[in-house]
Structure formats: C-alpha cells, structure tokens
C-alpha atoms as a PDB file:
ATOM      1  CA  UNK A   1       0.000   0.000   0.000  1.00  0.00           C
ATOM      2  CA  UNK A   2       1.377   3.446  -1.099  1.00  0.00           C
ATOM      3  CA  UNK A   3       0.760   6.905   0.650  1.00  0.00           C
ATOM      4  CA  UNK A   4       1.229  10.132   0.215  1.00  0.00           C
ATOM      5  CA  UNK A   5       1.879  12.983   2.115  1.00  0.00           C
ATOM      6  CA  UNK A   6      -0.607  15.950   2.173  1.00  0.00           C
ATOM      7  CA  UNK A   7       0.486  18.978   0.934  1.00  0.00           C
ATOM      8  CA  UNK A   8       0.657  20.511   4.185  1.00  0.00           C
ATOM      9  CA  UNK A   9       2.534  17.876   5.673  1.00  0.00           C
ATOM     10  CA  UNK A  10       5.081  18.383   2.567  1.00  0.00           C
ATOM     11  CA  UNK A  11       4.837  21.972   3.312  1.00  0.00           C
ATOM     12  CA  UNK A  12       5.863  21.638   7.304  1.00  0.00           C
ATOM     13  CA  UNK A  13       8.860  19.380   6.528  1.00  0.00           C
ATOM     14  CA  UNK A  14       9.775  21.646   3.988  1.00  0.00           C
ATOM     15  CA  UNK A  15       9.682  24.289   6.523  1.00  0.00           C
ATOM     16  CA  UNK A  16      11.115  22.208   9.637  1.00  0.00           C
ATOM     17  CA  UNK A  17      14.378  21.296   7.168  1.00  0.00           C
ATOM     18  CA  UNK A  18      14.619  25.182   6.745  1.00  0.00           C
ATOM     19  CA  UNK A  19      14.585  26.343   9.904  1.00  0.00           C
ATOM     20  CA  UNK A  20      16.692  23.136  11.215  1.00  0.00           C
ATOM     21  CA  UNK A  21      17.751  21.136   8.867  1.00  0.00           C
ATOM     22  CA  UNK A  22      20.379  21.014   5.380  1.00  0.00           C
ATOM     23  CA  UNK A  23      18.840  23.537   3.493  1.00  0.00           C
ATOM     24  CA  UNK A  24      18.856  26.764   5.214  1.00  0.00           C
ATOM     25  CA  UNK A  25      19.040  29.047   2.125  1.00  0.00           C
ATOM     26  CA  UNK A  26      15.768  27.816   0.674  1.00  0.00           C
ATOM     27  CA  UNK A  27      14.766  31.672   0.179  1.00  0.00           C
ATOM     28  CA  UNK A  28      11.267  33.645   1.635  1.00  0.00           C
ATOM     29  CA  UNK A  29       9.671  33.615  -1.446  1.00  0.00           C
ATOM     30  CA  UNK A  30       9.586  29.829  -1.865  1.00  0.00           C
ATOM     31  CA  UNK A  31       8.570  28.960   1.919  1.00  0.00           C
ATOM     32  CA  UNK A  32       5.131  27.491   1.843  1.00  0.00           C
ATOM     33  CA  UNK A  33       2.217  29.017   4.079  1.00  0.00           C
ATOM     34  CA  UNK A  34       2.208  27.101   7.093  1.00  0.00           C
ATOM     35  CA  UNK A  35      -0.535  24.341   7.852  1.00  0.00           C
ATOM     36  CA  UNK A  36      -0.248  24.425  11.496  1.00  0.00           C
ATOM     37  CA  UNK A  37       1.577  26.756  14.715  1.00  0.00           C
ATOM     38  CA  UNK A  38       4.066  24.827  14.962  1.00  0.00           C
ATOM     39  CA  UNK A  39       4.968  25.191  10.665  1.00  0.00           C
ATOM     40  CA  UNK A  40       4.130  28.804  11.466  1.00  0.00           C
ATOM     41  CA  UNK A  41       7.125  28.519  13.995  1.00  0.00           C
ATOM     42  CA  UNK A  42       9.351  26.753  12.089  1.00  0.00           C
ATOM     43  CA  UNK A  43       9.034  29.497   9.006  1.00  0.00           C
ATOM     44  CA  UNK A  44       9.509  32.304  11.639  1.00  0.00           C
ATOM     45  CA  UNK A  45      13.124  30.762  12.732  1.00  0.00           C
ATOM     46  CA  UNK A  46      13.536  30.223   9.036  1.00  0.00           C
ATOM     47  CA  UNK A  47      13.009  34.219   8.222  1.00  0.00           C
ATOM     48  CA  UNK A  48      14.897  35.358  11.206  1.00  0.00           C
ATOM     49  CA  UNK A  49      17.860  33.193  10.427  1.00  0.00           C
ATOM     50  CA  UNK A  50      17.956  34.873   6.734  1.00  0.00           C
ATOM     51  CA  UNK A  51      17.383  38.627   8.612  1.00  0.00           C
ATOM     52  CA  UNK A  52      14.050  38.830   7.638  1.00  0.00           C
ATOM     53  CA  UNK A  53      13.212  40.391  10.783  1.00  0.00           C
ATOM     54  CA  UNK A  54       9.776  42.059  10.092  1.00  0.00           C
ATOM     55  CA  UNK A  55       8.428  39.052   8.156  1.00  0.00           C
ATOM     56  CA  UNK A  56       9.628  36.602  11.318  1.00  0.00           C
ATOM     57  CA  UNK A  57       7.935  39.561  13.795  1.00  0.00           C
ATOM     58  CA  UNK A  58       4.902  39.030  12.065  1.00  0.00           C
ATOM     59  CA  UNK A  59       4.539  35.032  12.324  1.00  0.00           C
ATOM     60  CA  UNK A  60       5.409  35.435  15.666  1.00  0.00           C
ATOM     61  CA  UNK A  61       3.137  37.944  16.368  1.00  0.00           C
ATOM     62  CA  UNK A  62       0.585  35.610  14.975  1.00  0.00           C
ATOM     63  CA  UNK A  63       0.898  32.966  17.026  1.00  0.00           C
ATOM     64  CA  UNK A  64       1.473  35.020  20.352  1.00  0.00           C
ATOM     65  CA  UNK A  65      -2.491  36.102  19.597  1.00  0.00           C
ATOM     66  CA  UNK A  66      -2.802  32.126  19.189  1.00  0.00           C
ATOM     67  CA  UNK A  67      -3.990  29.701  21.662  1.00  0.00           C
ATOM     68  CA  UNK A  68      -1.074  27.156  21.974  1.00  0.00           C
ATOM     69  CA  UNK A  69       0.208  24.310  24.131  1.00  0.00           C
ATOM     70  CA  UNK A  70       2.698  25.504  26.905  1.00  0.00           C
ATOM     71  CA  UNK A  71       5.703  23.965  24.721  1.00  0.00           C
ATOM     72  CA  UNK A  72       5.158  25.662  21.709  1.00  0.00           C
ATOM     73  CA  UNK A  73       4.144  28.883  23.205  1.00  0.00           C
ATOM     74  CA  UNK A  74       7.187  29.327  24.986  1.00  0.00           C
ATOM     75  CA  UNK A  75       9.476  28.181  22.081  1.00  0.00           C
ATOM     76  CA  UNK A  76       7.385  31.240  20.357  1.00  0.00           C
ATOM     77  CA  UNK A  77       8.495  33.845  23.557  1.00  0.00           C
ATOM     78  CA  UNK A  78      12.348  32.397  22.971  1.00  0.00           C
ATOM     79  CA  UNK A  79      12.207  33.227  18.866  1.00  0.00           C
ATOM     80  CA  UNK A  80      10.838  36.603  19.793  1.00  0.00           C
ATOM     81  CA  UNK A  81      13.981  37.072  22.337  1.00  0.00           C
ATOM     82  CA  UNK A  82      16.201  35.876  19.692  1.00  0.00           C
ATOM     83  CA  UNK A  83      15.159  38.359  17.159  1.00  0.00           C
ATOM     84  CA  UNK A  84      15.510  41.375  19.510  1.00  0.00           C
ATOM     85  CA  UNK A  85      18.734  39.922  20.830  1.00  0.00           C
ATOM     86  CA  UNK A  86      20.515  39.851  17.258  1.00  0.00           C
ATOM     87  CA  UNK A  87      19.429  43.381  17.178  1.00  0.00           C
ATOM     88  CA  UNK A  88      21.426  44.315  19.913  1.00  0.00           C
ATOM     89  CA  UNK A  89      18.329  43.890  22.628  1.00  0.00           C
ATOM     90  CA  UNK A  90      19.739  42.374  25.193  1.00  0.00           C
ATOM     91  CA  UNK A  91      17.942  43.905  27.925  1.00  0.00           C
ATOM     92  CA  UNK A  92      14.373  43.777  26.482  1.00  0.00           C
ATOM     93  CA  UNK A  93      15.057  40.053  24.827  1.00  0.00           C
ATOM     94  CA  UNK A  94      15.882  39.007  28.630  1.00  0.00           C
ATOM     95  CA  UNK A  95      12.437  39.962  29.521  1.00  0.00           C
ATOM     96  CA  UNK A  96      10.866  37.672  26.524  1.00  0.00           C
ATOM     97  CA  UNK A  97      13.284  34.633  27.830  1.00  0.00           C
ATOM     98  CA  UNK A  98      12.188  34.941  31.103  1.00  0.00           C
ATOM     99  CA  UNK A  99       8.820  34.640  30.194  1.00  0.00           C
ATOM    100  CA  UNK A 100       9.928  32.057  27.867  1.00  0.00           C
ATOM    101  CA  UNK A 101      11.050  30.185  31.107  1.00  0.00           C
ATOM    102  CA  UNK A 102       7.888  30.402  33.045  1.00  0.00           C
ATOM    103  CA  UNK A 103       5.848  29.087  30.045  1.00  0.00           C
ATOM    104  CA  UNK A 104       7.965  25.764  29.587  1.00  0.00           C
ATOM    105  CA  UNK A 105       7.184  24.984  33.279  1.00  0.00           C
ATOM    106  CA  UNK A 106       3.341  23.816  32.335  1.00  0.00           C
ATOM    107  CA  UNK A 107       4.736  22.021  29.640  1.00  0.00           C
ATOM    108  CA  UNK A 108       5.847  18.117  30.041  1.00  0.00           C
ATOM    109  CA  UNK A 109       8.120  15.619  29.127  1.00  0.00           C
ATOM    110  CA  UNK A 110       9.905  16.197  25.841  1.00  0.00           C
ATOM    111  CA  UNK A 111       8.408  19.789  25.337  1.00  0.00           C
ATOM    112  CA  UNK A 112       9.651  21.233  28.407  1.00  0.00           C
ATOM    113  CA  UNK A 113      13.394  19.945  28.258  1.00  0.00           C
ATOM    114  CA  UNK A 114      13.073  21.866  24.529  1.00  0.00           C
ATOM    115  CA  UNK A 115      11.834  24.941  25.842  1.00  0.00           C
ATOM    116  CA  UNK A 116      13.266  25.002  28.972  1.00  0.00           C
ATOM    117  CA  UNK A 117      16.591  24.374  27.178  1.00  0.00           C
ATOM    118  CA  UNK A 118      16.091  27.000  24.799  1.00  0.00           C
ATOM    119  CA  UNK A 119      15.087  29.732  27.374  1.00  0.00           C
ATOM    120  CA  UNK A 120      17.810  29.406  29.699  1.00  0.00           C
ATOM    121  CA  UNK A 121      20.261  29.946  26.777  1.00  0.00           C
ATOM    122  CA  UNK A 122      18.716  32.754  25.745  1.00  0.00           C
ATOM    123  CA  UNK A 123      18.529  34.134  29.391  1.00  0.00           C
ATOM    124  CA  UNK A 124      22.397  32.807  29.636  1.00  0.00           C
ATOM    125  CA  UNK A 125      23.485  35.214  26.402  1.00  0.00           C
ATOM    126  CA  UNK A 126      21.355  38.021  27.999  1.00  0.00           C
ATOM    127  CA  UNK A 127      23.048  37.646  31.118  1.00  0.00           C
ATOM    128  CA  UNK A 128      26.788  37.265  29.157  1.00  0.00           C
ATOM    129  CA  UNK A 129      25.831  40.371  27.203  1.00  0.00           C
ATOM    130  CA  UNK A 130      25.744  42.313  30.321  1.00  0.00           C
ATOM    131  CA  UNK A 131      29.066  40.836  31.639  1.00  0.00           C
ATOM    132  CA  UNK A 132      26.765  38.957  34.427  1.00  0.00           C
ATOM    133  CA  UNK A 133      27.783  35.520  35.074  1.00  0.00           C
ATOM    134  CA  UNK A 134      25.605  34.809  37.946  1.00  0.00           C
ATOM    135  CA  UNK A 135      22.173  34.759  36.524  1.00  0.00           C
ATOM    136  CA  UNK A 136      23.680  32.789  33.817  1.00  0.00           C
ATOM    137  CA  UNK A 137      24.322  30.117  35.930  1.00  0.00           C
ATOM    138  CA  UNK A 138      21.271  30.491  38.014  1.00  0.00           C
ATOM    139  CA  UNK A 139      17.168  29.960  36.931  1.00  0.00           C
ATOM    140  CA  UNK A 140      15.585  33.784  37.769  1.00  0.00           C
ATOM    141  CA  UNK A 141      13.273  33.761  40.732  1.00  0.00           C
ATOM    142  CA  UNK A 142      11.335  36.089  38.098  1.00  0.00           C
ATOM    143  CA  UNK A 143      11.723  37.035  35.540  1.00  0.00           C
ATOM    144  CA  UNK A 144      11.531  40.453  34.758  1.00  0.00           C
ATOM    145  CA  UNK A 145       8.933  42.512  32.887  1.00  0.00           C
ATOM    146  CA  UNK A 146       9.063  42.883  29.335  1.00  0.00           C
ATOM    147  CA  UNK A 147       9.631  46.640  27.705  1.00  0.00           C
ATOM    148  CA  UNK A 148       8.026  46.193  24.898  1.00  0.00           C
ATOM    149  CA  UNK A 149       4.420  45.100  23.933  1.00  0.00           C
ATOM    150  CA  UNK A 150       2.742  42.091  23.047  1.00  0.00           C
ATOM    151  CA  UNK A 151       2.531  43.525  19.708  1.00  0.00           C
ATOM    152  CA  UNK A 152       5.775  44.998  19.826  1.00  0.00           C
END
C-alpha cells in the first residue's frame, strides 16, 4: 500500500528542514504558508535566520495572539527574544526569555526539556551580554517585565 503525504505535511517538513535542517538558504519567497503553529514557527526561525526580521515579527506575532500548548508557546516567547537579541536587545530580549522560562514549566516531558533548554540559553546570552555571570548560571526567581508590547 502506497501513501502520500498531504500537501501541508510536505509543506511543514519543507519548513522544519529550513529552519533546522540542510537547506537553510531555501529563500522567503519559496517557503510554503504554514498548515499548522508549529509550521508557522518553524518558518519564523527560518526568516529570522535569513534577517528577515519584520516578516519573522509578524509570524510570531501571529501565534502570540494564538492559543497554543505551553511547549510551543514558549518556544514562540524564545524566537521573539532571539530576534531582539541579534538586534542588539539584550535587555528587552531578557524579559521575553524569562517569560519564555515560566511558560515551559506547564509544559511536560519532551516539550519542556526543549523549551526550557532554549530559554535558559537565551537568558544565559542576555546575562553574558551584560558581563553577568551569575544569573547565567542560576534559573531567575522572576523574571523580569518585558519593555516592549505584546505587539511589539
């Protein structure tokens, strides 16, 4: 018996190997629309990793007004951080990561190593950035407030 993939399902591994996989210069233009939040994700990593900033904002900003599972939603809080931190906003990206962090506690197993994993670096670089190695050895109590808004 033969199968074949939906297009959307063609469409989120084409986005997944993008984003993480061996073909990283596949350009905006011929990145499919995402099927699902988490193809959505994987084409906003894709566009920030070319410095396609505004493009990646606006996925992201997407699925922030999106309801999602814990995992995801935090992995979407880190990619926000990441963007303003390769900008040169440290201070304001720390503020996404730590919110990042709080959000991967409610998620489990697999998910929550992934986020969790992913936050912390992103609060470790913050806290390098400022020539702070404590914090970057340490899980906030808190993490502070972001500067900018949700929309921002």
């Amino acid at each position: 018996m033969r199968t074949t993939a939906s297009p959307g399902d063609i469409g989120s591994e084409i986005l997944a190997a993008t984003a993480f996989g061996p073909t990283p210069g596949r350009g905006a233009a011929e990145l499919p629309e995402p099927a699902d939040p988490r193809a959505r994700w994987h084409r906003a990593v894709a566009l920030g990793a070319q410095g396609r900033y505004a493009a990646a904002r606006a996925d992201l900003l997407s699925l922030a007004r999106t309801r999602l599972d814990p995992g995801l939603r935090s992995l979407v809080e880190s990619t926000r951080a990441s963007l303003l931190r390769q900008l040169g906003g440290h201070a304001a990206a720390a503020a996404y990561d730590g919110r990042a962090a709080n959000i991967a506690l409610a998620a489990t197993g697999a998910a929550r190593a992934e986020a969790l994993a992913d936050a912390y670096t992103g609060l470790a670089a913050d806290a390098l950035n400022r020539r702070d190695l404590l914090p970057a050895a340490n899980q906030p109590a808190k993490p502070p407030t972001p500067t900018m808004s949700p929309a921002g």
